[in-house]
Protein backbone atom coordinates (compact mmCIF):
# COMPACT_ATOMS: atom_id res chain seq x y z
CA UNK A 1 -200.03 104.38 8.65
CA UNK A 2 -199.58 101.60 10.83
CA UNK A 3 -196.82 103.16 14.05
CA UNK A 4 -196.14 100.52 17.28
CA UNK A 5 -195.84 101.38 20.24
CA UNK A 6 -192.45 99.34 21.76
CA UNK A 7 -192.60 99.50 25.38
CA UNK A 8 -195.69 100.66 27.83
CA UNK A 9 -197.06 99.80 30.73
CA UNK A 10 -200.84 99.42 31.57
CA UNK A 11 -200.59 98.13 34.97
CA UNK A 12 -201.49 101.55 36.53
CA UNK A 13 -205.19 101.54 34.60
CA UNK A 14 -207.92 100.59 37.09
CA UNK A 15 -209.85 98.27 34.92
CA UNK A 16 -210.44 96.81 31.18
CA UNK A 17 -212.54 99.74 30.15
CA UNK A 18 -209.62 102.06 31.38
CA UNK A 19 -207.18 99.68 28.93
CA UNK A 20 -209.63 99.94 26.10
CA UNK A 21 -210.60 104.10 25.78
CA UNK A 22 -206.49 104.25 26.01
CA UNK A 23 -205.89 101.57 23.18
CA UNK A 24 -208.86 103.66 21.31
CA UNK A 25 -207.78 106.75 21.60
CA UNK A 26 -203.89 105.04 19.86
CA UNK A 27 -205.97 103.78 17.02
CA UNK A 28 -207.43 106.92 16.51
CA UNK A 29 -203.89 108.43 16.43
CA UNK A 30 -202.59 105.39 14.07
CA UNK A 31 -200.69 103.41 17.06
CA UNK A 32 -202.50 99.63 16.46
CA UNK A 33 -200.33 97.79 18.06
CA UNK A 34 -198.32 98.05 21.38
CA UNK A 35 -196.09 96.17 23.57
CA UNK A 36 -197.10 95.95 26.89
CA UNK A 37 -193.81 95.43 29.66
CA UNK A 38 -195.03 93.55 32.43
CA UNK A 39 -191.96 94.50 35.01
CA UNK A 40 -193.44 96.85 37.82
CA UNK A 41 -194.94 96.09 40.98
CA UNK A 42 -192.24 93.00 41.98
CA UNK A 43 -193.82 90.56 39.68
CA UNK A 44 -197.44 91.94 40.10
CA UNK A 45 -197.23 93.51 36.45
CA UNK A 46 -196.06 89.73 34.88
CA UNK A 47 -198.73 88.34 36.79
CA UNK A 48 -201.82 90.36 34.64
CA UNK A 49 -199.92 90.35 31.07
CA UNK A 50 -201.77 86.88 30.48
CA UNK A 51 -205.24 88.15 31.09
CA UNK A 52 -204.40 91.68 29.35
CA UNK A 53 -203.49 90.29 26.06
CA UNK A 54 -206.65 87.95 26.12
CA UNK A 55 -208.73 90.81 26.85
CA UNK A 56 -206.57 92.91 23.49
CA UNK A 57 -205.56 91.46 20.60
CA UNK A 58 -203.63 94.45 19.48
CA UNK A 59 -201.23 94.01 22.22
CA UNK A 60 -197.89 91.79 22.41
CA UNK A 61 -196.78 91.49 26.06
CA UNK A 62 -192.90 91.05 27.64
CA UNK A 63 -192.52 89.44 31.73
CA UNK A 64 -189.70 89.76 33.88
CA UNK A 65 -188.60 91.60 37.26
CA UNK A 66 -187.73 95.80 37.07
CA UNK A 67 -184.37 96.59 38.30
CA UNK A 68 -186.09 98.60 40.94
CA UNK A 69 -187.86 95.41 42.27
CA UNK A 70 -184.70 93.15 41.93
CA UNK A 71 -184.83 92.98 45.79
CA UNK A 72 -187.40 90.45 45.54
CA UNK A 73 -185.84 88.35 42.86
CA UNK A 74 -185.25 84.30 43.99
CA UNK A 75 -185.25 81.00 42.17
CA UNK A 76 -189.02 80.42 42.36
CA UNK A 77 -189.72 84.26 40.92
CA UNK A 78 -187.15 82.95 37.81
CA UNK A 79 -189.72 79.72 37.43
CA UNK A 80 -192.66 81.89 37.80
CA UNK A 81 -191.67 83.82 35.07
CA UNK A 82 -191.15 80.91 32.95
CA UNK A 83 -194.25 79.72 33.47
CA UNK A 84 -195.96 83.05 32.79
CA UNK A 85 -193.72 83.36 29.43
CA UNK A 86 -194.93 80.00 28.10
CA UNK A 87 -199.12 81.13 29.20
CA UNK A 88 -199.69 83.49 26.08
CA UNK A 89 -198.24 82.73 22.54
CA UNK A 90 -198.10 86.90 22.93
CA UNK A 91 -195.18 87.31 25.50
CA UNK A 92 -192.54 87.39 23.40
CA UNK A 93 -189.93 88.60 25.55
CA UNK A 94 -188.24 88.86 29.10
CA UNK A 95 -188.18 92.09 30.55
CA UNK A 96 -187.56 94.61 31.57
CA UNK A 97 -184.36 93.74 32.93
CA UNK A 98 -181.12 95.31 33.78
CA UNK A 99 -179.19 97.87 36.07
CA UNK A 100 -180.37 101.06 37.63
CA UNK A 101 -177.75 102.79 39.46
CA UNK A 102 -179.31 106.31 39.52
CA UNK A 103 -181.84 105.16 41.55
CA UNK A 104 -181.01 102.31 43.59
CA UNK A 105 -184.27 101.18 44.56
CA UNK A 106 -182.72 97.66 45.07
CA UNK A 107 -179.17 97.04 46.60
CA UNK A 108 -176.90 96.96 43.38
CA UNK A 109 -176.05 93.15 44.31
CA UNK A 110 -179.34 92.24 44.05
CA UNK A 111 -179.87 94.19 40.67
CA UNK A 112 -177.12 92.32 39.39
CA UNK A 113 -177.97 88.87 40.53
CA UNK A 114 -181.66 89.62 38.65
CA UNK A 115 -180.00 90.85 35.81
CA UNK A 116 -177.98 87.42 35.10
CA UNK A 117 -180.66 85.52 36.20
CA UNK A 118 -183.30 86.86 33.83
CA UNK A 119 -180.54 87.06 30.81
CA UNK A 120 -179.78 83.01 31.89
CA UNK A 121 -183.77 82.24 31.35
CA UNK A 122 -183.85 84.22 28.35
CA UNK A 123 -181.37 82.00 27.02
CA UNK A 124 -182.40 78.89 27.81
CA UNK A 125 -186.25 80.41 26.20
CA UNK A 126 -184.47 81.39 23.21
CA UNK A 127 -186.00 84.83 24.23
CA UNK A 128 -185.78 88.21 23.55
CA UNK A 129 -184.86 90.75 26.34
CA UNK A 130 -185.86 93.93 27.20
CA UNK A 131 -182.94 96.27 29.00
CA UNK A 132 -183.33 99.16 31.47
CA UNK A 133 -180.05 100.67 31.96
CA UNK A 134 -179.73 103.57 33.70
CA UNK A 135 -175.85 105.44 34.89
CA UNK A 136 -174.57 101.50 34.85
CA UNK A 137 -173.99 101.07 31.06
CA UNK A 138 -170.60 99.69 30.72
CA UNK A 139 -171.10 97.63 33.85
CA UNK A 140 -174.55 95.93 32.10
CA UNK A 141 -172.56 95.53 28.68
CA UNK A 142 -170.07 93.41 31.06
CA UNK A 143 -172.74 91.20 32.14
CA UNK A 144 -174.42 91.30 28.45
CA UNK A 145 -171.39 90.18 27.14
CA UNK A 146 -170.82 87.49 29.94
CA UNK A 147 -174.55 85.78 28.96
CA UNK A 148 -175.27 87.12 25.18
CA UNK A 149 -178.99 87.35 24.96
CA UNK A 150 -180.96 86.07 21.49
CA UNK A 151 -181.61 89.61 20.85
CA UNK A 152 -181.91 93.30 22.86
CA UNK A 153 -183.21 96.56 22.79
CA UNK A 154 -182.23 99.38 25.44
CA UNK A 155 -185.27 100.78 25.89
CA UNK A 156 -185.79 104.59 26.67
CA UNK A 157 -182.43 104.94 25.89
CA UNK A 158 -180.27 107.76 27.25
CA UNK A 159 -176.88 107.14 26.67
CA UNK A 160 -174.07 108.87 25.54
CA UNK A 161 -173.27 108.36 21.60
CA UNK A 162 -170.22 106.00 22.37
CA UNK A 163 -172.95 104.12 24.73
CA UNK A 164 -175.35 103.71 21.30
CA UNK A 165 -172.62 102.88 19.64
CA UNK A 166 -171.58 99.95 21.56
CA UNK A 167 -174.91 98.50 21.93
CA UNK A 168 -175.04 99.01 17.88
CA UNK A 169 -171.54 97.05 17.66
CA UNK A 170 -173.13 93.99 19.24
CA UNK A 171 -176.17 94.21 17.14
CA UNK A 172 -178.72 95.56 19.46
CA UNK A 173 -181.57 97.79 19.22
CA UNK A 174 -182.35 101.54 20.29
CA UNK A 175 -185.82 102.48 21.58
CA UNK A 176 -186.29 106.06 22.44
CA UNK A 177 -188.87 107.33 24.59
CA UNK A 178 -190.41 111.01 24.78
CA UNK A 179 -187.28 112.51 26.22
CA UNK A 180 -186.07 112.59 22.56
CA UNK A 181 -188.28 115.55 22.44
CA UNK A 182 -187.16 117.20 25.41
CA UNK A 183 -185.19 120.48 24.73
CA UNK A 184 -182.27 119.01 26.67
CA UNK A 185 -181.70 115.88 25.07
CA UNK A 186 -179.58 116.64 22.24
CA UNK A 187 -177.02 113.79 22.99
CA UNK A 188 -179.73 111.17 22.82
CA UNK A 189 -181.43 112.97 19.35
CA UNK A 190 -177.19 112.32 18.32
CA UNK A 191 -177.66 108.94 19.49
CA UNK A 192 -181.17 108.64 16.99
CA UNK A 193 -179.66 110.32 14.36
CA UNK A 194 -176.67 108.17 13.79
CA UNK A 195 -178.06 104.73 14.88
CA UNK A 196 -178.45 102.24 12.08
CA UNK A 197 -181.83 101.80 10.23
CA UNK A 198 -183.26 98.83 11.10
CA UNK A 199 -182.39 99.29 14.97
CA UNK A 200 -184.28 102.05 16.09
CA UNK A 201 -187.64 101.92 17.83
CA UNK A 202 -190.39 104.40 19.01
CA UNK A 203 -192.23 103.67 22.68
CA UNK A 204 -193.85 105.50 25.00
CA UNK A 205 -192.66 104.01 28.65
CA UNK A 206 -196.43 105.06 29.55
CA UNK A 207 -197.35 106.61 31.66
CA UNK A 208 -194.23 107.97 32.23
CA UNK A 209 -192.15 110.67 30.23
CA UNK A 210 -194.56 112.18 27.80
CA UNK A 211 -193.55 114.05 25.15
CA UNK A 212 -193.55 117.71 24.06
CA UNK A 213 -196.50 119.24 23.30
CA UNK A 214 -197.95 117.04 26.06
CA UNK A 215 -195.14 117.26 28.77
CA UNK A 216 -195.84 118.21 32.31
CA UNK A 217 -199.67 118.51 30.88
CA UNK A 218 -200.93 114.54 30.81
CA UNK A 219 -200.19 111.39 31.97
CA UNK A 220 -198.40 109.80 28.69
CA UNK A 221 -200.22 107.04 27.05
CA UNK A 222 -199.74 105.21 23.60
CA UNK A 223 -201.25 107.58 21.37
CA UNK A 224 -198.67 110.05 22.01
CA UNK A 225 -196.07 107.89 20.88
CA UNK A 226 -196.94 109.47 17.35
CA UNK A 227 -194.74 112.83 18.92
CA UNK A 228 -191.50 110.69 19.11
CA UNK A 229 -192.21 109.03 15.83
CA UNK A 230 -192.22 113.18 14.02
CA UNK A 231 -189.01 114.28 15.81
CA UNK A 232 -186.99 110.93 14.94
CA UNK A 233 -188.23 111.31 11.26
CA UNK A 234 -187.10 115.00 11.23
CA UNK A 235 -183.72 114.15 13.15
CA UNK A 236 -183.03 111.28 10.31
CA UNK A 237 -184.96 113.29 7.09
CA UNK A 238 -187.70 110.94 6.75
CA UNK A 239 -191.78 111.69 6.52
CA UNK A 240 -193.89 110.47 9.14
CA UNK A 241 -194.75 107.07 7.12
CA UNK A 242 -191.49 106.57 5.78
CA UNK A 243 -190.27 106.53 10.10
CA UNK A 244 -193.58 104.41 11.22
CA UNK A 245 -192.89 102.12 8.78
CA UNK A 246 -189.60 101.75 10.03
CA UNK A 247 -189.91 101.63 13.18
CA UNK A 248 -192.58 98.81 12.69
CA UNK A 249 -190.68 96.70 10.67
CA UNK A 250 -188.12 97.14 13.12
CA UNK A 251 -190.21 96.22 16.56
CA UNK A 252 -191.39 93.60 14.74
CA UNK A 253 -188.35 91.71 13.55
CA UNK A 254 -187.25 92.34 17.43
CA UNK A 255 -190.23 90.81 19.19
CA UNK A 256 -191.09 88.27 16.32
CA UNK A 257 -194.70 89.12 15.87
């Protein structure tokens, strides 16, 4: 069993041996491969994908500027992340990218003007793009739908079922995160449940939101992605292969690795 990890971040980890007993203890747990979202820390994150994905072969890599951080976005952090996206044939996408109005770490203006600029370069790259959304969904499917990107997954989505269904309608993906095993989240396990086969994904968002057993107990990592892979094959009546192999084929036809 082969299950990837879609979205996680490794920027937190103090050093390469830190990276490598995490990415050892995912093998152990079957998780080989995992995308790692360089989007945190202004462009700090983008700036150490390069040297991360030398350092791992197992992991595929995304750059671009976090809603929270649009503050600091400007024409020469746009050309910095072009340059950074062309460094590894790994970084396969832009991102993340989008609108956080729960939040508002950045102004909303300047979440929007990052949003449009990072869709624009992912355009012109012929690039996939990562989205955060977060309470600003029909306002980001406004600005999707004003610059279409190649392809895009709403990652850690938690939407409403009409909000899946949208992004479905234009031929996005789903990725759900850990909260699909939170007791609370029945709308989003709706959201899994009815979403179309070959758009659904599985991620962590390490080291945030880990998932039952583990919530509230450790930091979340890759290997625990395995806990969201069981409760989206038991929401759609699949085993645990039958849903990694899914969900593989799935990341994989998104990213293009």
């Amino acid at each position: 069993m082969n299950v990837i990890d879609a979205h996680a971040h490794f920027d937190d980890l103090e050093d390469q041996q830190a990276v490598a007993a995490v990415l050892e203890r995912a093998a152990q747990a079957g998780v080989r491969e995992v995308v790692a979202i360089g989007a945190t820390r202004g462009i700090g994150a983008a700036e150490q994908i390069p040297a991360l994905l030398a350092a791992n072969p197992q992991l595929y890599g995304t750059c671009g500027v976090h809603p929270h951080d649009a503050s600091i976005f400007e024409p020469r952090v746009r050309e910095r992340l072009a340059v950074l996206f062309a460094s590894h044939p790994r970084i396969l996408a832009i991102g993340e990218t989008g609108l956080d109005f729960h939040y508002d770490f950045s102004p909303r203006d300047a979440q929007r003007v990052a949003f449009r600029a990072q869709l624009a370069l992912a355009r012109e790259l012929d690039a996939p793009v990562v989205l955060h959304i977060r309470e600003a969904h029909e306002e980001a499917r406004a600005i999707l739908d004003e610059l279409p990107p190649p392809r895009a997954v709403v990652h850690c989505f938690t939407g409403s079922v009409d909000d899946a269904r949208a992004y479905l309608d234009r031929g996005y993906w789903l990725s759900f995160s850990g909260i699909l095993t939170f007791p609370k989240s029945e709308v989003i396990r709706e959201a899994a449940r009815m979403a179309a086969a070959d758009r659904v994904m599985v991620e962590t968002d390490s080291p945030y939101l880990t998932p039952a057993p583990h919530r509230k107990i450790r930091r979340n990592e890759p290997s625990y992605v395995v806990h969201t892979l069981a409760k989206l094959a038991e929401l759609r009546g699949l085993d645990l292969a039958e849903a990694a192999e899914l969900t593989a084929a799935n990341t994989r036809a998104f990213f293009g690795f």
